[in-house]
C-alpha atoms as a PDB file:
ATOM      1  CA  UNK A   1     129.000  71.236 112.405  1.00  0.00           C
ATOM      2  CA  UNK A   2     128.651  73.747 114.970  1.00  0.00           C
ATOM      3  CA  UNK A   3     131.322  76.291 115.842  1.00  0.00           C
ATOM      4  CA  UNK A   4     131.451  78.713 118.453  1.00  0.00           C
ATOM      5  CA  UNK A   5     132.784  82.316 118.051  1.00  0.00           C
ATOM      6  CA  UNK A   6     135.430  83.370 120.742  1.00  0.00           C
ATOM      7  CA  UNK A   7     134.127  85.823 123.799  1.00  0.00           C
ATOM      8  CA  UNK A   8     136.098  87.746 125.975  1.00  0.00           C
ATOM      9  CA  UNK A   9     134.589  89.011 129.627  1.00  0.00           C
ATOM     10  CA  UNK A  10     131.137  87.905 128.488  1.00  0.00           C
ATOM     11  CA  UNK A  11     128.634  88.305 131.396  1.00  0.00           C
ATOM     12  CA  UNK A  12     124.907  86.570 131.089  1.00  0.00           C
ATOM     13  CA  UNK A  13     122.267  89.004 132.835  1.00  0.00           C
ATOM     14  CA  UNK A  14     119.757  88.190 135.144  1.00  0.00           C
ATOM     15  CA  UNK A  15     117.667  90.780 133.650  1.00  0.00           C
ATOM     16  CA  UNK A  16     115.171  92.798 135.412  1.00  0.00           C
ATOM     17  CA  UNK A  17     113.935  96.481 133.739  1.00  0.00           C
ATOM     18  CA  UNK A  18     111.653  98.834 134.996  1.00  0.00           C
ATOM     19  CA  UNK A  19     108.064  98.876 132.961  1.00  0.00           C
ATOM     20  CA  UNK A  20     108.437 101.419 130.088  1.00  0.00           C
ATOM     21  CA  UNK A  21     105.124 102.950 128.704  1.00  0.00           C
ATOM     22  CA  UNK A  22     101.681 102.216 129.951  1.00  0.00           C
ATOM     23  CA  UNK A  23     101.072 100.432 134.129  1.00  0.00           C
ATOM     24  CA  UNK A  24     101.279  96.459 133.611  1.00  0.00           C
ATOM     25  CA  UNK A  25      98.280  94.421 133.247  1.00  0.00           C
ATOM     26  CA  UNK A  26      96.931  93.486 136.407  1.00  0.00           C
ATOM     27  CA  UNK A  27      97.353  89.531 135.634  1.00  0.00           C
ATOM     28  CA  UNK A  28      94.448  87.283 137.017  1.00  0.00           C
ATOM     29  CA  UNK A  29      94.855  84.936 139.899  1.00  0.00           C
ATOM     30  CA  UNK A  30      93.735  81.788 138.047  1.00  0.00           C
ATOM     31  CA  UNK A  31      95.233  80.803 134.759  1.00  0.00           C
ATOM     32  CA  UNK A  32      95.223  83.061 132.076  1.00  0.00           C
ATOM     33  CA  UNK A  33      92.972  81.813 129.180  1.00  0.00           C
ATOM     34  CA  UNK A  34      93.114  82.024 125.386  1.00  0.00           C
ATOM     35  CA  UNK A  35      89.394  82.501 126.161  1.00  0.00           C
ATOM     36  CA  UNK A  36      90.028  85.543 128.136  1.00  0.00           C
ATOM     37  CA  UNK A  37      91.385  87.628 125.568  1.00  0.00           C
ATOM     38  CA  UNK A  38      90.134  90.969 125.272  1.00  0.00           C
ATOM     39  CA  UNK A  39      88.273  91.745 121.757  1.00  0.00           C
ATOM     40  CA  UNK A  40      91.178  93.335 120.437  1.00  0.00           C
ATOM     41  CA  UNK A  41      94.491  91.663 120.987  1.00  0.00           C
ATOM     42  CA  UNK A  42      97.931  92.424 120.578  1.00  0.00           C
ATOM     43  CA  UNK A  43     100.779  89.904 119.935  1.00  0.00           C
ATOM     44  CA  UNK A  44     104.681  90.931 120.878  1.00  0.00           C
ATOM     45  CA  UNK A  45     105.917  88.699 117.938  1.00  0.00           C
ATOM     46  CA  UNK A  46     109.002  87.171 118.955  1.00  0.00           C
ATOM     47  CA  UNK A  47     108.846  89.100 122.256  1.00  0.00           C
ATOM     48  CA  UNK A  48     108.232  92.449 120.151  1.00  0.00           C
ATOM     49  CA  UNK A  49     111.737  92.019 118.303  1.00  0.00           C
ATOM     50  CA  UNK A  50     112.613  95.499 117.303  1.00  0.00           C
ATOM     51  CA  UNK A  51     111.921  96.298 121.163  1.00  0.00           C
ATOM     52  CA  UNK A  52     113.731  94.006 122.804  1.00  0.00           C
ATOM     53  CA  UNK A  53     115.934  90.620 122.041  1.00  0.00           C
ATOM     54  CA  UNK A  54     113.894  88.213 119.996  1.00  0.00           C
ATOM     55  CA  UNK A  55     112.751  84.875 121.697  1.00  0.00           C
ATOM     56  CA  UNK A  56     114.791  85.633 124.851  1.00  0.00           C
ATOM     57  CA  UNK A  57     113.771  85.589 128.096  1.00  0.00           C
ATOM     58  CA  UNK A  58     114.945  88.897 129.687  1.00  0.00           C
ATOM     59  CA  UNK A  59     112.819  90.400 126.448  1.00  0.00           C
ATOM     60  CA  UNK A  60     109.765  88.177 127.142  1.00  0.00           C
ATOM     61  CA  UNK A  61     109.946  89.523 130.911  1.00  0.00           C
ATOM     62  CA  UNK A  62     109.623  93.203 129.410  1.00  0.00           C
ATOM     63  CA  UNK A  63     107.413  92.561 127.298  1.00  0.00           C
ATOM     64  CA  UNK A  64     105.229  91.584 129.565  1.00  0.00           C
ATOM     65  CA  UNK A  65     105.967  94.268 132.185  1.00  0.00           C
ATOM     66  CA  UNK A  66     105.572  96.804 129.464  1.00  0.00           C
ATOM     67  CA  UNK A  67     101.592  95.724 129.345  1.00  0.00           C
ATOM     68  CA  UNK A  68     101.598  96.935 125.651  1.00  0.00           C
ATOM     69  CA  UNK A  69     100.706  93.066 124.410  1.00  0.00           C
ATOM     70  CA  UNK A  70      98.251  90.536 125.826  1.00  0.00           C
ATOM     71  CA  UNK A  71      99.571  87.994 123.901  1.00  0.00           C
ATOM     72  CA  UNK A  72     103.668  86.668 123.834  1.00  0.00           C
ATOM     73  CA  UNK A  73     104.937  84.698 121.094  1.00  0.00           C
ATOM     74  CA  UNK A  74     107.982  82.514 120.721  1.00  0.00           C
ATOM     75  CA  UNK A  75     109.580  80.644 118.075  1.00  0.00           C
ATOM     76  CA  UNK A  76     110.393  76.615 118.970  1.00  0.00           C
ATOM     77  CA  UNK A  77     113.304  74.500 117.677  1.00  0.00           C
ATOM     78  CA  UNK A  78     114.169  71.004 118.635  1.00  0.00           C
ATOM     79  CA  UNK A  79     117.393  70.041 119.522  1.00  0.00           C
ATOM     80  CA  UNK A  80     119.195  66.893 118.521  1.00  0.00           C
ATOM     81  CA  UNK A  81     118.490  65.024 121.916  1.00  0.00           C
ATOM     82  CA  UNK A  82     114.808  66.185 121.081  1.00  0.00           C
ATOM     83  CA  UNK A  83     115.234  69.548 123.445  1.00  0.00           C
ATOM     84  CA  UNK A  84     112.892  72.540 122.647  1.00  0.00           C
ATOM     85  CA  UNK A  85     114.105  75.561 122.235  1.00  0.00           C
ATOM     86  CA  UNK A  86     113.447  79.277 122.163  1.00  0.00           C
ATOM     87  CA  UNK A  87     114.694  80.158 118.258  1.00  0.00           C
ATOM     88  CA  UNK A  88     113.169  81.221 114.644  1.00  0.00           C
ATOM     89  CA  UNK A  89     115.884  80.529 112.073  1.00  0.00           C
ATOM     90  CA  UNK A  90     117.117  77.081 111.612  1.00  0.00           C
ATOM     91  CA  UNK A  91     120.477  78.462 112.114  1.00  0.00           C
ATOM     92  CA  UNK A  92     122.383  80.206 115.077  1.00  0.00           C
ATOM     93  CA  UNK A  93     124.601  82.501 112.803  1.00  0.00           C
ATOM     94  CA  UNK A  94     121.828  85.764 112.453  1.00  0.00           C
ATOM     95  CA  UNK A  95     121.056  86.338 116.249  1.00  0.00           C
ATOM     96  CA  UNK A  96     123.802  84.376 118.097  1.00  0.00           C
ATOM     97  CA  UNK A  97     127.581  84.627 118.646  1.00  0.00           C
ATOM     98  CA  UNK A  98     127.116  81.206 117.366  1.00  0.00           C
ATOM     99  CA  UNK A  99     127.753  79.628 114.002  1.00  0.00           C
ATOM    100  CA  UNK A 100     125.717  76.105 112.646  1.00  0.00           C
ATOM    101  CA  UNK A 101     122.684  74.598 112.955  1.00  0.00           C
ATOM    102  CA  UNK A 102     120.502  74.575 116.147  1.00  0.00           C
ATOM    103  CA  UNK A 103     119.230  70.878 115.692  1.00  0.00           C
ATOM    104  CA  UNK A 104     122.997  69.388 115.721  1.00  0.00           C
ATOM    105  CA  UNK A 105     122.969  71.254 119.425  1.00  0.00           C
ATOM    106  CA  UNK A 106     122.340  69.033 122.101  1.00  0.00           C
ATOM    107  CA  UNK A 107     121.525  70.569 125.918  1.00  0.00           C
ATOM    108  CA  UNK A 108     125.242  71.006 126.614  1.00  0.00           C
ATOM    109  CA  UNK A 109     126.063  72.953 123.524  1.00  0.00           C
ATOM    110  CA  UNK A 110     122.782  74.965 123.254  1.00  0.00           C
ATOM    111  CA  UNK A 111     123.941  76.177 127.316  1.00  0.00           C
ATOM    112  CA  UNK A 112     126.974  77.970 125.653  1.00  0.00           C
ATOM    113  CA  UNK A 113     125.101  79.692 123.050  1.00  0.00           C
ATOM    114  CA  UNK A 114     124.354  83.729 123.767  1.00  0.00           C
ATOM    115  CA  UNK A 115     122.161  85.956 122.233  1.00  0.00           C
ATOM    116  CA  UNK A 116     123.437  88.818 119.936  1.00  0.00           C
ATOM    117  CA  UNK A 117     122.831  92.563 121.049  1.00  0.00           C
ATOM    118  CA  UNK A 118     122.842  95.112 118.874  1.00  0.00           C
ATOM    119  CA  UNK A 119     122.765  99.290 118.283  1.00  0.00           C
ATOM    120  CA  UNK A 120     119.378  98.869 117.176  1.00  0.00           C
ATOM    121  CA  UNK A 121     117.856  97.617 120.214  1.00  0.00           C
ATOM    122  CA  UNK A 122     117.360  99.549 123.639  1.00  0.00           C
ATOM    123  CA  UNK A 123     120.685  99.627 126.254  1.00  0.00           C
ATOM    124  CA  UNK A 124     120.406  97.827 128.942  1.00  0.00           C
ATOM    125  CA  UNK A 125     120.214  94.607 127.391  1.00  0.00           C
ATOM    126  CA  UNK A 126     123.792  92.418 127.462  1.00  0.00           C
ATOM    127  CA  UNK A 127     124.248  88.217 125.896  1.00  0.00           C
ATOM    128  CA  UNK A 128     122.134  86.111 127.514  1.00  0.00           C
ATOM    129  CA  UNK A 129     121.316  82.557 127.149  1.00  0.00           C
ATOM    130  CA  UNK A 130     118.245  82.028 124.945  1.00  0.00           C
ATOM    131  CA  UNK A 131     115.848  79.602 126.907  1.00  0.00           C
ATOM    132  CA  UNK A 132     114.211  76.663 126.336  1.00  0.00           C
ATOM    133  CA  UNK A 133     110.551  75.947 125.401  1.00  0.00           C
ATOM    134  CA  UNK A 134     110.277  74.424 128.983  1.00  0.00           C
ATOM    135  CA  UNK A 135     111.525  77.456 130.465  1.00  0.00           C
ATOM    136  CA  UNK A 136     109.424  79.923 128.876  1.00  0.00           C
ATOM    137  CA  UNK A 137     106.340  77.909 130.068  1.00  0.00           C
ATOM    138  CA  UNK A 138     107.347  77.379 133.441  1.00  0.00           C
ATOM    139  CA  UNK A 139     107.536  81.267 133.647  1.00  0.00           C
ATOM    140  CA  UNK A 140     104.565  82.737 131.750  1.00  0.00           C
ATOM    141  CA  UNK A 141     102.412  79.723 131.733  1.00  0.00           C
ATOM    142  CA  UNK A 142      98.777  80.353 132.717  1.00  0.00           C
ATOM    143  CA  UNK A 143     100.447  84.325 133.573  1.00  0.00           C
ATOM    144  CA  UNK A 144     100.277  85.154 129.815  1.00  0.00           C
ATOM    145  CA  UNK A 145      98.898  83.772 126.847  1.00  0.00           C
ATOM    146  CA  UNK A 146     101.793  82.498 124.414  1.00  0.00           C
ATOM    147  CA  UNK A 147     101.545  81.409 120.709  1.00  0.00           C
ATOM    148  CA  UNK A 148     104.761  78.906 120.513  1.00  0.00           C
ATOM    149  CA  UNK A 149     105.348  78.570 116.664  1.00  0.00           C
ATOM    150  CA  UNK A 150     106.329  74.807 115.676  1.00  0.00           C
ATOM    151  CA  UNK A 151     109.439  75.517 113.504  1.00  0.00           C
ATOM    152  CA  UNK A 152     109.963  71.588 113.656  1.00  0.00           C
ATOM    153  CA  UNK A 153     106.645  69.597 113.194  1.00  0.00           C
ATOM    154  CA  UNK A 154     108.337  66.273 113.977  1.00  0.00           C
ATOM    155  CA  UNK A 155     108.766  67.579 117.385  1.00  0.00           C
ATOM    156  CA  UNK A 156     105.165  68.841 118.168  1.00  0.00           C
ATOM    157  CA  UNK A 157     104.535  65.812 120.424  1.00  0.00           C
ATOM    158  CA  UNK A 158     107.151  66.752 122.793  1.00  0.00           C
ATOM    159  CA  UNK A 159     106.013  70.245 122.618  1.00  0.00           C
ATOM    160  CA  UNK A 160     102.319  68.893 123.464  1.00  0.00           C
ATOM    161  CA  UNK A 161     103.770  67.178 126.218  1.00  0.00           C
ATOM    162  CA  UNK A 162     105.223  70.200 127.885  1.00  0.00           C
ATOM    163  CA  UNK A 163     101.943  71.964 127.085  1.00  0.00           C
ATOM    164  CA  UNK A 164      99.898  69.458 128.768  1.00  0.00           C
ATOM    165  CA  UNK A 165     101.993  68.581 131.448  1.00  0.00           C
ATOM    166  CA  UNK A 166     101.911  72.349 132.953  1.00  0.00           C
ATOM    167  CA  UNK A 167      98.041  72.288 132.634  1.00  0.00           C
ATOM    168  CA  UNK A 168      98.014  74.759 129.428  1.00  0.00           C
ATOM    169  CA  UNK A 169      96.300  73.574 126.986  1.00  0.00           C
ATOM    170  CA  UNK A 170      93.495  76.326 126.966  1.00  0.00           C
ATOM    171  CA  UNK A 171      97.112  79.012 127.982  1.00  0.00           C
ATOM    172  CA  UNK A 172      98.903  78.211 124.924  1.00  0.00           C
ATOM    173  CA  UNK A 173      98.356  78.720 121.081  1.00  0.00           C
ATOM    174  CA  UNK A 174     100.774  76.646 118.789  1.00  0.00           C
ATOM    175  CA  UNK A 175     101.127  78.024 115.302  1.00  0.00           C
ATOM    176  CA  UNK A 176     102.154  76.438 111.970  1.00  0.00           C
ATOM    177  CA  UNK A 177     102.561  77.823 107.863  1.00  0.00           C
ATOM    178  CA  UNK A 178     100.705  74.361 107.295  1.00  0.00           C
ATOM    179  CA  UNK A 179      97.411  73.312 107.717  1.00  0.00           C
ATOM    180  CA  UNK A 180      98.273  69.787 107.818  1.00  0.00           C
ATOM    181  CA  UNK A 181     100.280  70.446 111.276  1.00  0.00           C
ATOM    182  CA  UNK A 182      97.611  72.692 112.847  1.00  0.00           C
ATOM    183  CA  UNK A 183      94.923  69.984 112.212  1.00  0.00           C
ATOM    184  CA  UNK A 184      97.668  67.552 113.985  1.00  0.00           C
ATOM    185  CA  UNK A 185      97.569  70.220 116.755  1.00  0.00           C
ATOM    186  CA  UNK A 186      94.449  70.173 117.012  1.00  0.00           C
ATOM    187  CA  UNK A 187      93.645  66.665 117.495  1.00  0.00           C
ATOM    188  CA  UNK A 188      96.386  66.909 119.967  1.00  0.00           C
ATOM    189  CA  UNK A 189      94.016  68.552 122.164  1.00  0.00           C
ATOM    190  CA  UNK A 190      96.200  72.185 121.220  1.00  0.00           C
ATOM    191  CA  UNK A 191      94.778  75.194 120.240  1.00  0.00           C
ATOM    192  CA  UNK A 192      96.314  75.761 116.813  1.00  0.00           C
ATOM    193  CA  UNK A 193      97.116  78.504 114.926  1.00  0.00           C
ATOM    194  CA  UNK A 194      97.377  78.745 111.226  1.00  0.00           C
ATOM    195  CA  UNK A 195      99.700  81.965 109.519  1.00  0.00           C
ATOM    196  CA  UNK A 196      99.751  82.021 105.890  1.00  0.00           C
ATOM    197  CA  UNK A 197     101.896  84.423 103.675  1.00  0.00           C
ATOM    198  CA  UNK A 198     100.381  87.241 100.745  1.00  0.00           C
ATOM    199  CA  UNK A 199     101.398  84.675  97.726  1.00  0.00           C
ATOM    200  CA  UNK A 200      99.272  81.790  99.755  1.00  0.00           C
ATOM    201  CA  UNK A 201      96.546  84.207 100.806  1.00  0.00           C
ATOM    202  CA  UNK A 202      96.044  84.591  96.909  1.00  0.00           C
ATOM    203  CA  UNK A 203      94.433  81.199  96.384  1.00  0.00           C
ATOM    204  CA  UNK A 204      93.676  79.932 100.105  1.00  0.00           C
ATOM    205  CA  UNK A 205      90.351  79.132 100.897  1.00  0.00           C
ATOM    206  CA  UNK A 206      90.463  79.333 104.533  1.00  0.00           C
ATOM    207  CA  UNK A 207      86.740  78.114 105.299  1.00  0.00           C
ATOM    208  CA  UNK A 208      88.232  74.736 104.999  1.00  0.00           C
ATOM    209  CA  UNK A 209      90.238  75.916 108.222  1.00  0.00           C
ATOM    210  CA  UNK A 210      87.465  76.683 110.984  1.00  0.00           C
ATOM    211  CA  UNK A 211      86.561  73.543 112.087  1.00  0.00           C
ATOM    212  CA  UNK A 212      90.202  73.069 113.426  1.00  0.00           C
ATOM    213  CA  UNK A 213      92.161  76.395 113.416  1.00  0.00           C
ATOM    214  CA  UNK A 214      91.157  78.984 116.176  1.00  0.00           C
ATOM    215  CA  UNK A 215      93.241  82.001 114.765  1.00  0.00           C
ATOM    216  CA  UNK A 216      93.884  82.748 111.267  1.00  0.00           C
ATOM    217  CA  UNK A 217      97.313  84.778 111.162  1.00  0.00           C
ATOM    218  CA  UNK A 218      97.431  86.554 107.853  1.00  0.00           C
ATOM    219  CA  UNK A 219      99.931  88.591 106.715  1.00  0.00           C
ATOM    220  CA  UNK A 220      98.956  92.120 106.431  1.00  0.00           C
ATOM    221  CA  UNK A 221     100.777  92.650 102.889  1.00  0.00           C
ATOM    222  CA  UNK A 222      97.687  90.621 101.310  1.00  0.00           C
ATOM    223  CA  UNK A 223      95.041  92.065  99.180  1.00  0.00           C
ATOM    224  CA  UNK A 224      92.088  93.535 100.666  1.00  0.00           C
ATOM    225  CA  UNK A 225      89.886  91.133  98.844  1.00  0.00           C
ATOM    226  CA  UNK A 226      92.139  88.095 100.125  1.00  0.00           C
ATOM    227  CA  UNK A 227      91.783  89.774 103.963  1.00  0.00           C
ATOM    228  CA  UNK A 228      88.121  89.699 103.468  1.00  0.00           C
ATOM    229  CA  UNK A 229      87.834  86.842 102.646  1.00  0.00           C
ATOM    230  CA  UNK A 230      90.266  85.490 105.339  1.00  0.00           C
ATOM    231  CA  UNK A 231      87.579  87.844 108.049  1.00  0.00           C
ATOM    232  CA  UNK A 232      84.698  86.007 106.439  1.00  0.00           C
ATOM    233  CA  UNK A 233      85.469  82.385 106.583  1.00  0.00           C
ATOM    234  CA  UNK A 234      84.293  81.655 110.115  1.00  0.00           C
ATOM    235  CA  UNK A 235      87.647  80.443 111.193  1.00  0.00           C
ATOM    236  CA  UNK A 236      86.920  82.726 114.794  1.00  0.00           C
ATOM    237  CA  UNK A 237      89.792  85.028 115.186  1.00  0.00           C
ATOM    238  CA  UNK A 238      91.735  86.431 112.022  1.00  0.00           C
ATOM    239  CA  UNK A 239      94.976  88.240 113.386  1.00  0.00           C
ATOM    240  CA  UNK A 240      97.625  90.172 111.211  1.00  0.00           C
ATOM    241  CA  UNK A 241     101.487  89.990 110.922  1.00  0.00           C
ATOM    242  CA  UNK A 242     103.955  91.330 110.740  1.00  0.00           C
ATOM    243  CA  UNK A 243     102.549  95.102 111.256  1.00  0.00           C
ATOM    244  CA  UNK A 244     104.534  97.200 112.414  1.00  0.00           C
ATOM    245  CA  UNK A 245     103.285 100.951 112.014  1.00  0.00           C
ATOM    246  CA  UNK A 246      99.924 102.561 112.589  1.00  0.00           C
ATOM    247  CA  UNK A 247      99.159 102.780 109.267  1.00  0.00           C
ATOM    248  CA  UNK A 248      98.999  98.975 108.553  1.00  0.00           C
ATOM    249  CA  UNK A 249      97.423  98.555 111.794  1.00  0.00           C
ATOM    250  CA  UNK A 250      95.086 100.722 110.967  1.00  0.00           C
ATOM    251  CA  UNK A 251      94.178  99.372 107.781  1.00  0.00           C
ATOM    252  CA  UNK A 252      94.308  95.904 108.995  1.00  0.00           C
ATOM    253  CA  UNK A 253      91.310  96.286 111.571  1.00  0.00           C
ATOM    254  CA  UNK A 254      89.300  98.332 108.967  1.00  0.00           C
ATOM    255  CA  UNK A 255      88.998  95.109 107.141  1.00  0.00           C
ATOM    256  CA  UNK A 256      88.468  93.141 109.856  1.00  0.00           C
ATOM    257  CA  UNK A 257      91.313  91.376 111.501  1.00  0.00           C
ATOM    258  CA  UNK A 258      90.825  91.378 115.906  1.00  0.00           C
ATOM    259  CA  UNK A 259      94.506  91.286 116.206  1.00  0.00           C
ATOM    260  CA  UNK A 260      98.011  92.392 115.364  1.00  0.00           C
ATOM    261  CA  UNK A 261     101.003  90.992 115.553  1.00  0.00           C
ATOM    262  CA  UNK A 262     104.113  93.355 115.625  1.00  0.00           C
ATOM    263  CA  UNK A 263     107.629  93.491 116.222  1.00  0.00           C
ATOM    264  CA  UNK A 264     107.032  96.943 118.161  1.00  0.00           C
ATOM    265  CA  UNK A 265     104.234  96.805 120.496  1.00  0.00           C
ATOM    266  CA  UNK A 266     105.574  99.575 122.178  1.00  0.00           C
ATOM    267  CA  UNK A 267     105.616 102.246 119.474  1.00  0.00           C
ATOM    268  CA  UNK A 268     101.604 100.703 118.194  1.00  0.00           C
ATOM    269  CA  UNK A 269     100.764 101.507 121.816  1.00  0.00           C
ATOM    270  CA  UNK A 270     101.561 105.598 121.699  1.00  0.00           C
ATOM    271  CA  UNK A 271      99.041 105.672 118.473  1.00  0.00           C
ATOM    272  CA  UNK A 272      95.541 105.067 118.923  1.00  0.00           C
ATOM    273  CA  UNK A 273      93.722 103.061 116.541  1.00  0.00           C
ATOM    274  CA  UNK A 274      92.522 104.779 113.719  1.00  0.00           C
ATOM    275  CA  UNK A 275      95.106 107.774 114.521  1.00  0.00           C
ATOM    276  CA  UNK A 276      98.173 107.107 112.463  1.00  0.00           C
ATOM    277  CA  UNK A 277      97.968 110.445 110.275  1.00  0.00           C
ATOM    278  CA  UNK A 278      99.456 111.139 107.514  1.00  0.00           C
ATOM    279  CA  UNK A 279     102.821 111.112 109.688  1.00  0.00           C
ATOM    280  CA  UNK A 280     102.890 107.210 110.218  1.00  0.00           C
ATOM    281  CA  UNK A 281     106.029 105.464 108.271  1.00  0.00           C
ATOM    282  CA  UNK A 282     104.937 103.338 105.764  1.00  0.00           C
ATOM    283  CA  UNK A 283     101.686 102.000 103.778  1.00  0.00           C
ATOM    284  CA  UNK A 284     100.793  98.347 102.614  1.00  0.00           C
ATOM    285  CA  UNK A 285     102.199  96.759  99.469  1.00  0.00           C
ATOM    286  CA  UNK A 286      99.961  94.293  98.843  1.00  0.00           C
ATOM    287  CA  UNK A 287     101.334  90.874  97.836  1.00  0.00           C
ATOM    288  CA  UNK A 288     104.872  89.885  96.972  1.00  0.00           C
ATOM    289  CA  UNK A 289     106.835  87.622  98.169  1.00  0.00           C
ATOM    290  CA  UNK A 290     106.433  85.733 101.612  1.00  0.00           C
ATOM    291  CA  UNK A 291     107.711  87.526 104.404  1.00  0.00           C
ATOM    292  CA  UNK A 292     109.107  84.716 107.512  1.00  0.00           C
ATOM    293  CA  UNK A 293     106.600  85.498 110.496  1.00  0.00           C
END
């Protein structure tokens, strides 16, 4: 059951925010390619959620503006009358005024729902409707390179459909925690993307990956022998998440990895590579638990 928490003077923002940091990329004419990537890529994971909103649009828009990330990626959910939607958790309680389950939504009940802002995240930002799938492709498409993660494999033939049907299948990287559904990607005619946790990384053997999974999304808590070995497999890209200080970034590309994923482009941007210092938060703890990417 779905229930909806009670708002008073609630206003949805057509958001538009000056760029922050850095001059935008200068965006190419013809479609944007996940071909065209630079050597070193950065991901705004979930829009670069300690930035900005996760998986909304007005955060997407910034993100992008900001020129801090080459890559945008977005979380997918299917709806109940098989609607995609922009949304990690399975649930609308942690980042909606919401309460229930996002596939018992249908169109009409997922227009109601509004995002959750917070102290934590920049002013400017007010409720807003998170989008849908098609929405976020019919903005960025062949303008950025997105990684849409399948949260629902049953529904990655619709989201194939709206990949295809913009003309994005070389635009568009669709990511999975199971092989099984990036191979099913892949024969799809998708570029898929494979992220595996620490505990996974520990007796993975990702060479069994490159014939059908383009990027390798590791999470940067792993082992240094279990990152080598992720680097060395010939799957062609091997990108980290969730890293979100210079230090893990840093440590991440020693060993290997051409790309980072992070909640906080932004802040990654104001320290060069290989510059974190001894006054960068944090370090790695190797293994552990999963983390949700």
């Amino acid at each position: 059951m779905v229930t909806t928490a009670a708002l008073t003077g609630l206003t949805v923002l057509s958001l538009t925010l000056a760029p922050v940091g850095p001059a935008p990329v200068r965006w190419r004419a013809t479609p944007l390619t996940v071909d065209a990537l630079p050597e070193l890529v950065y991901v705004a994971h979930r829009g670069g959620a300690r930035e900005v909103p996760e998986n909304s649009m007005a955060g997407l828009v910034t993100a992008r503006a900001r020129g801090t990330a080459q890559v945008l990626d977005v979380d997918t959910r299917e709806l109940a009358d098989g609607t995609l939607v922009a949304m990690h958790d399975a649930t609308l309680d942690r980042t909606t005024y919401t309460a229930g389950r996002v596939g018992e939504l249908t169109s009409a009940g997922w227009n109601a729902v509004r995002l959750r802002t917070g102290p934590e995240l920049p002013t400017g930002f007010r409720p807003q409707r998170p989008p849908t799938v098609a929405a976020v492709l019919d903005r960025f498409g062949g303008r950025a390179v997105l990684i849409l993660e399948a949260k629902d494999p049953h529904g990655l033939h619709r989201l194939a459909g709206l990949i295809k049907e913009r003309g994005l299948t070389r635009s568009v990287l669709v990511n999975s925690n199971r092989p099984e559904v990036a191979r099913r990607a892949h024969r799809l005619g998708l570029i898929a993307q494979l992220w595996r946790s620490a505990r996974q990384m520990r007796s993975d053997r990702p060479e069994r990956w490159r014939g059908f999974v383009r990027v390798l999304d590791v999470d940067h808590r792993a082992r240094d022998k279990d990152l080598l070995r992720a680097v060395r497999s010939g799957v062609p890209h091997v990108w980290a998440h969730t890293v979100n200080t210079p230090r893990r970034r840093d440590r991440a590309l020693r060993l290997g990895c051409d790309g980072i994923i992070t909640d906080a482009p932004g802040l990654l941007d104001r320290v060069p590579e290989g510059a974190s210092g001894r006054h960068a938060a944090g370090g790695n703890s190797a293994g552990g638990a999963p983390a949700p990417r």
